[in-house]
PDB file of N, CA and C in Angstrom:
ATOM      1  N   UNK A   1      67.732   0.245 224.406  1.00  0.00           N
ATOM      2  CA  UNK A   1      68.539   0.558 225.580  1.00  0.00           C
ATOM      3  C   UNK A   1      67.942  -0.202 226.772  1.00  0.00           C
ATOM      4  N   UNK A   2      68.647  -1.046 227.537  1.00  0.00           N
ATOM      5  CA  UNK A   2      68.583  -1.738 228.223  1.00  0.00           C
ATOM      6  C   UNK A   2      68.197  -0.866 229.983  1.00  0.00           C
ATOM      7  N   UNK A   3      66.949  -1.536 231.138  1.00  0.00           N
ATOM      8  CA  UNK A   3      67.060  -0.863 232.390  1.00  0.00           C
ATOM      9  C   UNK A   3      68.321  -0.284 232.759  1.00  0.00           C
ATOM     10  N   UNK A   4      69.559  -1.372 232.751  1.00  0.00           N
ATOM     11  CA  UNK A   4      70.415  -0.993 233.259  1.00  0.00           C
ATOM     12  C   UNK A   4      71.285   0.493 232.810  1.00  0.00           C
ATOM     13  N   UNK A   5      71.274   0.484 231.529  1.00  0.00           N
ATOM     14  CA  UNK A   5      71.725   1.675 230.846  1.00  0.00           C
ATOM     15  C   UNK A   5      71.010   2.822 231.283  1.00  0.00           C
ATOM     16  N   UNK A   6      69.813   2.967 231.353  1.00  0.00           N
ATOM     17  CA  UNK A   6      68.565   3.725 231.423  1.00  0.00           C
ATOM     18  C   UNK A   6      69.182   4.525 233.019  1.00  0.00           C
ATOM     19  N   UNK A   7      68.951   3.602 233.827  1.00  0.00           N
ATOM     20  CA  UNK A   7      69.047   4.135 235.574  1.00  0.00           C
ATOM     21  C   UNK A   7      70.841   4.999 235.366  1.00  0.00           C
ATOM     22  N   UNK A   8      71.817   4.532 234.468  1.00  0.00           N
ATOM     23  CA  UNK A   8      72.740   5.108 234.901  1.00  0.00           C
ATOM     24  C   UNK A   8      72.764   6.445 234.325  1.00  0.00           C
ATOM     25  N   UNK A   9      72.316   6.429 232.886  1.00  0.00           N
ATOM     26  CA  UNK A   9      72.104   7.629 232.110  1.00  0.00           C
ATOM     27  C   UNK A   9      71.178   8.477 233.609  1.00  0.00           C
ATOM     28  N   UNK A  10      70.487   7.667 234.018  1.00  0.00           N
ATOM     29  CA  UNK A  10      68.999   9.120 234.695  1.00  0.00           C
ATOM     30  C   UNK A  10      70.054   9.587 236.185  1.00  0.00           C
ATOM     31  N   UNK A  11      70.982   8.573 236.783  1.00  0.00           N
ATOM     32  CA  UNK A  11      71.434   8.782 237.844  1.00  0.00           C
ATOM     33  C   UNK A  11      72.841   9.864 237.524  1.00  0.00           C
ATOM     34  N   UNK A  12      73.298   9.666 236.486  1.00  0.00           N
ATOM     35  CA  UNK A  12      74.439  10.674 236.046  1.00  0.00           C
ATOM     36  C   UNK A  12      73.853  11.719 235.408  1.00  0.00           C
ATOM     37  N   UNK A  13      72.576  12.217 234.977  1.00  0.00           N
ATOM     38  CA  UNK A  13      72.151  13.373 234.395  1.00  0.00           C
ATOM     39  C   UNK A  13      71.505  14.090 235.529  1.00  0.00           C
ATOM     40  N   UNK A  14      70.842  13.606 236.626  1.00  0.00           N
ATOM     41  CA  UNK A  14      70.092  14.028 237.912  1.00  0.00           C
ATOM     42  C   UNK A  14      70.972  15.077 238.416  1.00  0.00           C
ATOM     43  N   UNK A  15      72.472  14.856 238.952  1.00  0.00           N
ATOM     44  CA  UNK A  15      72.946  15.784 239.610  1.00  0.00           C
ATOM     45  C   UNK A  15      73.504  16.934 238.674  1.00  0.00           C
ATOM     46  N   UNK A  16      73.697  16.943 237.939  1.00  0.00           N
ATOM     47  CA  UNK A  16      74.068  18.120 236.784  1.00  0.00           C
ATOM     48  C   UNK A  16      72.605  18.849 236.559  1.00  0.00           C
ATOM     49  N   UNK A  17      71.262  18.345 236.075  1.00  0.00           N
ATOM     50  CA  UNK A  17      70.407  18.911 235.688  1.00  0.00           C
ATOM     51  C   UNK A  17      69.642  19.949 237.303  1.00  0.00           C
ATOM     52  N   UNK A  18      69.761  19.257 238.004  1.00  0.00           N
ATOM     53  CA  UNK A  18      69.026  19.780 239.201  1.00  0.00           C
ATOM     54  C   UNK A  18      68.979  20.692 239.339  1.00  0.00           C
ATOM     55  N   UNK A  19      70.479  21.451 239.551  1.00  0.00           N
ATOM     56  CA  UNK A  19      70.401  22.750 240.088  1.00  0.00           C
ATOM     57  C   UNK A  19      69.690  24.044 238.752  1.00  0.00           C
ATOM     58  N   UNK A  20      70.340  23.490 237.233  1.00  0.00           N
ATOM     59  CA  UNK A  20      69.319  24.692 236.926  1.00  0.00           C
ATOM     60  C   UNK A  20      67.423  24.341 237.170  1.00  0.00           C
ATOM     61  N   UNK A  21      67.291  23.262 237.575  1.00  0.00           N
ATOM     62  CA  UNK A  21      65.389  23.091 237.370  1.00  0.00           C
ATOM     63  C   UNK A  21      65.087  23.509 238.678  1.00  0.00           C
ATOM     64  N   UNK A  22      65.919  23.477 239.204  1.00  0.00           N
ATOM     65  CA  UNK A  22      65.861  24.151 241.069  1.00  0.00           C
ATOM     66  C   UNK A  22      65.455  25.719 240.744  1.00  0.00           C
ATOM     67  N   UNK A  23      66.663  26.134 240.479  1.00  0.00           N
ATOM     68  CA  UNK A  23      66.475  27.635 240.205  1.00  0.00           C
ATOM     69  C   UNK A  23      65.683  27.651 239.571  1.00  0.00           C
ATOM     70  N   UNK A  24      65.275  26.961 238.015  1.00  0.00           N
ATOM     71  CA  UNK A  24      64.434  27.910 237.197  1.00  0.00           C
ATOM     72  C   UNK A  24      62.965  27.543 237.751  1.00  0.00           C
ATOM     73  N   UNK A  25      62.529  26.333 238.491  1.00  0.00           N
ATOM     74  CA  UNK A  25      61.281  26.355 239.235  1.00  0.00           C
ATOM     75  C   UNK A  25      61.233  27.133 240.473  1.00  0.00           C
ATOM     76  N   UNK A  26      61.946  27.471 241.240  1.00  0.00           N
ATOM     77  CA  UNK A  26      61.955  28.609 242.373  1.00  0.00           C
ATOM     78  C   UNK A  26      61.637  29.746 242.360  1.00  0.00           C
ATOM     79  N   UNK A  27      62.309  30.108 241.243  1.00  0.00           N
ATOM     80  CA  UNK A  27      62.380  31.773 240.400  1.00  0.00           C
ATOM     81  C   UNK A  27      60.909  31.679 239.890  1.00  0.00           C
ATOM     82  N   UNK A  28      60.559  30.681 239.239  1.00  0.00           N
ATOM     83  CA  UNK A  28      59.023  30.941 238.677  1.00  0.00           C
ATOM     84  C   UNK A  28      57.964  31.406 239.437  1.00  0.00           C
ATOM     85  N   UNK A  29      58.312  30.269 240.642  1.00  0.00           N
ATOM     86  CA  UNK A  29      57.157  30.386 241.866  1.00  0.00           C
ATOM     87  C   UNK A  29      57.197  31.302 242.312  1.00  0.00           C
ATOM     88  N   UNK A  30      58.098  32.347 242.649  1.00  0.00           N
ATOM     89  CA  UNK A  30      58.547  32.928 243.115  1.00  0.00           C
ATOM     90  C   UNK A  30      58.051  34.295 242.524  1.00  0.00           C
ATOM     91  N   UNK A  31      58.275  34.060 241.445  1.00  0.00           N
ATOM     92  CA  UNK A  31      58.075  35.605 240.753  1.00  0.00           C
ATOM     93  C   UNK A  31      56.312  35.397 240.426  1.00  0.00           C
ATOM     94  N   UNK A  32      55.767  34.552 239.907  1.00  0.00           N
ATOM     95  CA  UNK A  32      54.574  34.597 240.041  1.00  0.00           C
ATOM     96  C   UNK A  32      53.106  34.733 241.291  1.00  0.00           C
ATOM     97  N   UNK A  33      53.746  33.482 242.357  1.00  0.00           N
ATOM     98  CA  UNK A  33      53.024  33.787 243.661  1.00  0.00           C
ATOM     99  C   UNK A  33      53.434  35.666 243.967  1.00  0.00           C
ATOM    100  N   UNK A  34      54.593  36.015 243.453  1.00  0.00           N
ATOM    101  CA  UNK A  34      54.667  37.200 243.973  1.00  0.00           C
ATOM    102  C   UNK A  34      54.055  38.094 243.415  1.00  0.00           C
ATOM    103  N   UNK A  35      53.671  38.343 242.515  1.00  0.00           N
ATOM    104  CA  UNK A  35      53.378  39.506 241.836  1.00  0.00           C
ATOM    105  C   UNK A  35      51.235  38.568 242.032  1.00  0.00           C
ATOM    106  N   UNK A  36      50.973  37.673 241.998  1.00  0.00           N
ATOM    107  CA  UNK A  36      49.736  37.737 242.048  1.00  0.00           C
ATOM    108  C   UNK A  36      49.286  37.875 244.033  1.00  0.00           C
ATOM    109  N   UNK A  37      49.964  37.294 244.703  1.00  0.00           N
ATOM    110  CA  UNK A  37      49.690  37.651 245.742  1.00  0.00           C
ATOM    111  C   UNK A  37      50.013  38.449 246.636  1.00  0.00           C
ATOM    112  N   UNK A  38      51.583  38.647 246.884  1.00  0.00           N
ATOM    113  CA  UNK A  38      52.353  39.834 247.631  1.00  0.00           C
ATOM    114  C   UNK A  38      52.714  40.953 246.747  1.00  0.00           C
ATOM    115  N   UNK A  39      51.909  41.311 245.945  1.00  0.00           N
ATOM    116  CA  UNK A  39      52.462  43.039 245.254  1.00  0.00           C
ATOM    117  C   UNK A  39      53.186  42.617 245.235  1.00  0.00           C
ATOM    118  N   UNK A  40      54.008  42.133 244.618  1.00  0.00           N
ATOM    119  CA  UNK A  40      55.836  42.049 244.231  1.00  0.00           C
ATOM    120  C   UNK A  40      56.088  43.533 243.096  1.00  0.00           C
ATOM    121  N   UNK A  41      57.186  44.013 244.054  1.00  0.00           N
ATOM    122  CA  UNK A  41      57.470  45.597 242.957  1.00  0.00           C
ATOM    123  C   UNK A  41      57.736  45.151 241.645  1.00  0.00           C
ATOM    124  N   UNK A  42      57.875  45.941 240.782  1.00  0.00           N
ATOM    125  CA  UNK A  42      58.539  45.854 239.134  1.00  0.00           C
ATOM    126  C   UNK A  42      59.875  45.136 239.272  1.00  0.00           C
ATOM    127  N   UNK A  43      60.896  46.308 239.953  1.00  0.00           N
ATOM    128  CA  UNK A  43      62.038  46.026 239.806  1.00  0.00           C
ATOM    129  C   UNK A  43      62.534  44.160 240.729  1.00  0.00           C
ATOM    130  N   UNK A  44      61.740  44.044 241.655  1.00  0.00           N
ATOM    131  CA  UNK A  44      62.290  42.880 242.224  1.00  0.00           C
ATOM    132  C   UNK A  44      61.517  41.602 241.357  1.00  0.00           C
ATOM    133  N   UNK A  45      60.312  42.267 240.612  1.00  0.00           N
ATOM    134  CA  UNK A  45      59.947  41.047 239.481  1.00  0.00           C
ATOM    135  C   UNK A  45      60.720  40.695 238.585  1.00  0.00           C
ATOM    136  N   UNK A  46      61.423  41.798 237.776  1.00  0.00           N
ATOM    137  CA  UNK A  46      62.182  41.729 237.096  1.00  0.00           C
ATOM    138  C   UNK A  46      63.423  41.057 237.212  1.00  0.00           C
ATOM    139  N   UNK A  47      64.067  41.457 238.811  1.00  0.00           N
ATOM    140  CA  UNK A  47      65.058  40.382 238.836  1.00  0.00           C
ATOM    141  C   UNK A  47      65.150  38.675 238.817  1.00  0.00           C
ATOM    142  N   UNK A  48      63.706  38.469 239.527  1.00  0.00           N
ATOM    143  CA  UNK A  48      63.123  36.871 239.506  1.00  0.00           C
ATOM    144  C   UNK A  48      62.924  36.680 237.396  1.00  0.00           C
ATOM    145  N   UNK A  49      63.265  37.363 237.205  1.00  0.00           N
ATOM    146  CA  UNK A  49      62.104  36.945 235.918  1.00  0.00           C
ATOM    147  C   UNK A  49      64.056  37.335 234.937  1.00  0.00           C
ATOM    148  N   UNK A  50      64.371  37.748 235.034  1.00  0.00           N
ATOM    149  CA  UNK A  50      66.208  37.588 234.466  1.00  0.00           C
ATOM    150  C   UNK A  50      66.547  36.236 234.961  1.00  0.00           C
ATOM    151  N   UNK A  51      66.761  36.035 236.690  1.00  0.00           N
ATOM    152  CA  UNK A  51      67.180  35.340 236.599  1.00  0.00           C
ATOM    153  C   UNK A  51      66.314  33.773 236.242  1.00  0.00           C
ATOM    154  N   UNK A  52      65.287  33.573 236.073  1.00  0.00           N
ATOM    155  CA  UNK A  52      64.378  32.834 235.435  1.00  0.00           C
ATOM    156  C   UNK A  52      64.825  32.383 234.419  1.00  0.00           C
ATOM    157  N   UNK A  53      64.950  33.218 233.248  1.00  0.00           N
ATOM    158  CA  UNK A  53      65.076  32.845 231.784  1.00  0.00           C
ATOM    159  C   UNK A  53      66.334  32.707 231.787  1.00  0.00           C
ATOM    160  N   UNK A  54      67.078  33.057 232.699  1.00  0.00           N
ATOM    161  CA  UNK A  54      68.923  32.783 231.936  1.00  0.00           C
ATOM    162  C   UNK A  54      69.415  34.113 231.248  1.00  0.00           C
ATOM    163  N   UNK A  55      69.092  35.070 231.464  1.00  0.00           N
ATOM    164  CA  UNK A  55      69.317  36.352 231.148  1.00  0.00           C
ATOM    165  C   UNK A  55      70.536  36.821 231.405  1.00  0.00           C
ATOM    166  N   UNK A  56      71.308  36.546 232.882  1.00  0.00           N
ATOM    167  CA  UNK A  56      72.224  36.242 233.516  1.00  0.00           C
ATOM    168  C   UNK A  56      72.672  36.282 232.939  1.00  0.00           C
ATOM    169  N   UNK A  57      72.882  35.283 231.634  1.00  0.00           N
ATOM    170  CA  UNK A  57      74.809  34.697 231.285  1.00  0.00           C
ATOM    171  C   UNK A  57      74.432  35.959 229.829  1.00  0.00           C
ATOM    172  N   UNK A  58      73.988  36.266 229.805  1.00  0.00           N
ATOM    173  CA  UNK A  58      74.299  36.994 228.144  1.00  0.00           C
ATOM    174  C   UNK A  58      73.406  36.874 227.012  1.00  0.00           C
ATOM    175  N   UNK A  59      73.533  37.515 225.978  1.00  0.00           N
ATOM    176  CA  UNK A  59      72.301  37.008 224.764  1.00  0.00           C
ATOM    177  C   UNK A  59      73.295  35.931 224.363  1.00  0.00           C
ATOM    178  N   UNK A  60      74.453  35.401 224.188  1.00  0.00           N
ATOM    179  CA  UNK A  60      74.439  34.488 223.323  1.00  0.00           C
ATOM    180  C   UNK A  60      74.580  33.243 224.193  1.00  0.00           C
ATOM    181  N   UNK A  61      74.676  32.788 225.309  1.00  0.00           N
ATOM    182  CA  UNK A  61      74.308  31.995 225.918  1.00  0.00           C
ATOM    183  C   UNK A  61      72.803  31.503 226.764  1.00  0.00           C
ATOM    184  N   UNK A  62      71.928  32.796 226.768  1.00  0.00           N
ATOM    185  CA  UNK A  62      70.849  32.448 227.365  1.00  0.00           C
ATOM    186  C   UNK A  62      70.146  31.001 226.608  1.00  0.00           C
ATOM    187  N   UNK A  63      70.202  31.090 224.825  1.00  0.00           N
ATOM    188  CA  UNK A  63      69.237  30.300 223.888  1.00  0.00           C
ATOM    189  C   UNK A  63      70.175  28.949 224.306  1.00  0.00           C
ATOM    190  N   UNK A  64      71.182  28.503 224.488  1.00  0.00           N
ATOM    191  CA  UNK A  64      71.306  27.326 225.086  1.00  0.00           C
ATOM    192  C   UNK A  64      71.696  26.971 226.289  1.00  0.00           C
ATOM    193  N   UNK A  65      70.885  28.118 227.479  1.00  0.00           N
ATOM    194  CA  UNK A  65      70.582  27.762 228.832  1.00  0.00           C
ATOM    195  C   UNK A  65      69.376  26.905 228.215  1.00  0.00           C
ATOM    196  N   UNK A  66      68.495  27.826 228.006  1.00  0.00           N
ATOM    197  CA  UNK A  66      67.221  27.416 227.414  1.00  0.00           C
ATOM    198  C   UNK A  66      67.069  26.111 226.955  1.00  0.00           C
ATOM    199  N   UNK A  67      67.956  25.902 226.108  1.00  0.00           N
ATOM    200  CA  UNK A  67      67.813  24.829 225.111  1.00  0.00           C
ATOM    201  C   UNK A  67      68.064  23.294 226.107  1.00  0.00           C
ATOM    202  N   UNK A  68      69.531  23.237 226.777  1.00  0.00           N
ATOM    203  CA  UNK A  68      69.967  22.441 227.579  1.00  0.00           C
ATOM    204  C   UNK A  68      69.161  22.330 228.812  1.00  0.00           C
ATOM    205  N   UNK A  69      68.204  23.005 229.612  1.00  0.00           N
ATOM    206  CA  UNK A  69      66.891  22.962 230.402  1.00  0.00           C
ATOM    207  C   UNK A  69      66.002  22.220 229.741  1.00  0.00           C
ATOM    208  N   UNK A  70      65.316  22.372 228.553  1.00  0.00           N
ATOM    209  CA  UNK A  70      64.594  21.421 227.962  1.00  0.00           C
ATOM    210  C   UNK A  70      64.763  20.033 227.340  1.00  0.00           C
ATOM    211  N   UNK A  71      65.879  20.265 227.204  1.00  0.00           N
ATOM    212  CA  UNK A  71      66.205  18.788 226.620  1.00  0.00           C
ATOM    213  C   UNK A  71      66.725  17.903 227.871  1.00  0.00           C
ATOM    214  N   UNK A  72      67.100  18.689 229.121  1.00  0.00           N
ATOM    215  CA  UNK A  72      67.329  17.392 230.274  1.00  0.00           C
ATOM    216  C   UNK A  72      66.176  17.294 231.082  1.00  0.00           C
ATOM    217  N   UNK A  73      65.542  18.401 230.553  1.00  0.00           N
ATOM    218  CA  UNK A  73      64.232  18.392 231.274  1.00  0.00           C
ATOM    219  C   UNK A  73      63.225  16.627 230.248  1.00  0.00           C
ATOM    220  N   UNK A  74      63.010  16.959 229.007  1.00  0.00           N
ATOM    221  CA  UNK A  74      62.915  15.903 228.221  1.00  0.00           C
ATOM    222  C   UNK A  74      63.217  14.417 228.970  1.00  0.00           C
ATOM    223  N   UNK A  75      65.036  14.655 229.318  1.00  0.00           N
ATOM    224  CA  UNK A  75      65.621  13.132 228.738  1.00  0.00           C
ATOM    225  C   UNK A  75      65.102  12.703 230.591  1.00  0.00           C
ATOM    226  N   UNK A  76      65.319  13.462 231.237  1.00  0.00           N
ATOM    227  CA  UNK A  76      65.001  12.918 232.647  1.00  0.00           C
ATOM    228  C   UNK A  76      63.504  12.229 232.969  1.00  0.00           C
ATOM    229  N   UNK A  77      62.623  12.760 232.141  1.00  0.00           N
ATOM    230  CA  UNK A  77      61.160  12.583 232.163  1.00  0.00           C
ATOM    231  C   UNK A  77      61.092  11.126 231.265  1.00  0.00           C
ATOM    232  N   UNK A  78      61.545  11.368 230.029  1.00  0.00           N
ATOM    233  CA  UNK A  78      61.735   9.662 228.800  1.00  0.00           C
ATOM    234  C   UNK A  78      62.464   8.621 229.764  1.00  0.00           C
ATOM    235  N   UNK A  79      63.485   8.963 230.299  1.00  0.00           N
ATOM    236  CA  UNK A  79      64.285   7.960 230.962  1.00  0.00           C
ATOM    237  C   UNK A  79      63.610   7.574 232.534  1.00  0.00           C
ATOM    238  N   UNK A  80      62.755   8.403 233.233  1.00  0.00           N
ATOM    239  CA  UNK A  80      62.432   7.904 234.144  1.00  0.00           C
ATOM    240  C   UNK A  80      61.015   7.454 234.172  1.00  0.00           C
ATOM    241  N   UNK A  81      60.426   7.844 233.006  1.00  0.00           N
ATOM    242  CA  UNK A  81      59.131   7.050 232.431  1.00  0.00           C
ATOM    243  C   UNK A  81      59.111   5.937 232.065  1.00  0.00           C
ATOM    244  N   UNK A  82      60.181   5.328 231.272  1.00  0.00           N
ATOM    245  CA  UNK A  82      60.626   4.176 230.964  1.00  0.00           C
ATOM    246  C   UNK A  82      61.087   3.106 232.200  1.00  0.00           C
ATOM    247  N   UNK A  83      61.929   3.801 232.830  1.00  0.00           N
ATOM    248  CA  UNK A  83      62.074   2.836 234.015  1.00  0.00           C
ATOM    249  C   UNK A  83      61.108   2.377 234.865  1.00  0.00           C
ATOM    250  N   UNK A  84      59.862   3.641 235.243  1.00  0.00           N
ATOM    251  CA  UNK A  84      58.839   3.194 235.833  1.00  0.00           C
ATOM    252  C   UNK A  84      58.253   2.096 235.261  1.00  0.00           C
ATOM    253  N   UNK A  85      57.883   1.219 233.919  1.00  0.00           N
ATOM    254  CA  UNK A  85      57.468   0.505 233.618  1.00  0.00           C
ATOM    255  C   UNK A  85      55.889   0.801 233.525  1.00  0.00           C
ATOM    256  N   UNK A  86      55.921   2.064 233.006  1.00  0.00           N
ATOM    257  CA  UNK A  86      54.437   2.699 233.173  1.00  0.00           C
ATOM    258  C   UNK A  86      53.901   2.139 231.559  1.00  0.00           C
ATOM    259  N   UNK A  87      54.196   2.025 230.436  1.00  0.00           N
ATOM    260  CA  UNK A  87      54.083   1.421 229.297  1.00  0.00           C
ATOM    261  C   UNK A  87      54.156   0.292 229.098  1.00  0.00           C
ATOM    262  N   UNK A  88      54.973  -0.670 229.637  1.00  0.00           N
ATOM    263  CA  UNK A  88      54.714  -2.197 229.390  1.00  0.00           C
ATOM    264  C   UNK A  88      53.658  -2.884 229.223  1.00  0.00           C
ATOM    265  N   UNK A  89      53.892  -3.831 228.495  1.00  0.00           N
ATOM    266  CA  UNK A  89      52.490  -4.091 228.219  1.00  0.00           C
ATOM    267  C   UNK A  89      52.266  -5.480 229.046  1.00  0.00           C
ATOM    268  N   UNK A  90      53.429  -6.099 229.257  1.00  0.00           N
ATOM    269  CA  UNK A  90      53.176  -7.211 230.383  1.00  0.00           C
ATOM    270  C   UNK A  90      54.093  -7.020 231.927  1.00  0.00           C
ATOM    271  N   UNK A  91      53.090  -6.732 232.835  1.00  0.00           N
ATOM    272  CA  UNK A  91      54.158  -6.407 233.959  1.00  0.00           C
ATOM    273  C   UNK A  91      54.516  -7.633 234.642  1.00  0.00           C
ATOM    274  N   UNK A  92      54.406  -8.804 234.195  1.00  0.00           N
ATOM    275  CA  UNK A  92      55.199  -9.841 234.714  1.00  0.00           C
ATOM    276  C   UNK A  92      56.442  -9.777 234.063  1.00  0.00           C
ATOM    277  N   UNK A  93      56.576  -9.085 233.090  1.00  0.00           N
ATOM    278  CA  UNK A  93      58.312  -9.214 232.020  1.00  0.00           C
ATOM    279  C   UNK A  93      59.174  -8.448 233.135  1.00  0.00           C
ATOM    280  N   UNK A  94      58.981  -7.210 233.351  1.00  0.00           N
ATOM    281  CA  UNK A  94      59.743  -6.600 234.279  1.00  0.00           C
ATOM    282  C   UNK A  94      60.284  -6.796 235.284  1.00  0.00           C
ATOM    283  N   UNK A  95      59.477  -7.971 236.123  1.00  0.00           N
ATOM    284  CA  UNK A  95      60.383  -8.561 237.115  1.00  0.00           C
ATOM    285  C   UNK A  95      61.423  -9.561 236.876  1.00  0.00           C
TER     286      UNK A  95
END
């Protein structure tokens, strides 16, 4: 797969993936800084920590909230690792 393919795949998966890695990194921070530093109650942990995992949509949709978080979580990281040119082995090719 060619740069060019690469940047459009990462630039058309960016705005779809965001908002759940938004939420599900917010909710994390959130529920953790809270409960180790501000006493965060049970019940308001609990709600950070539902809406965290995808609990939200149901049991039979949570396992591919889950699933579809990791795998764009994956393809965004392969595809923008690659573009960085962090592996090449000659960085004069890249220009």
């Amino acid at each position: 797969m060619n740069q060019k393919t690469l940047r459009k795949l990462h630039r058309r998966l960016a705005p779809i993936i965001f908002l759940p890695f938004f939420v599900t990194a917010i909710t994390g921070i959130i529920y953790r800084l809270g409960i180790s530093w501000f006493g965060l109650s049970g019940d308001a942990a609990q709600i950070l920590l539902v809406i965290h995992q995808g609990e939200y949509l149901g049991e039979q949709l949570k396992p591919i909230y889950v699933l579809l978080n990791g795998l764009g979580l994956i393809a965004m990281l392969v595809t923008g690792i690659i573009m960085s040119g962090l592996f090449r082995k000659n960085s004069q090719k890249a220009n």
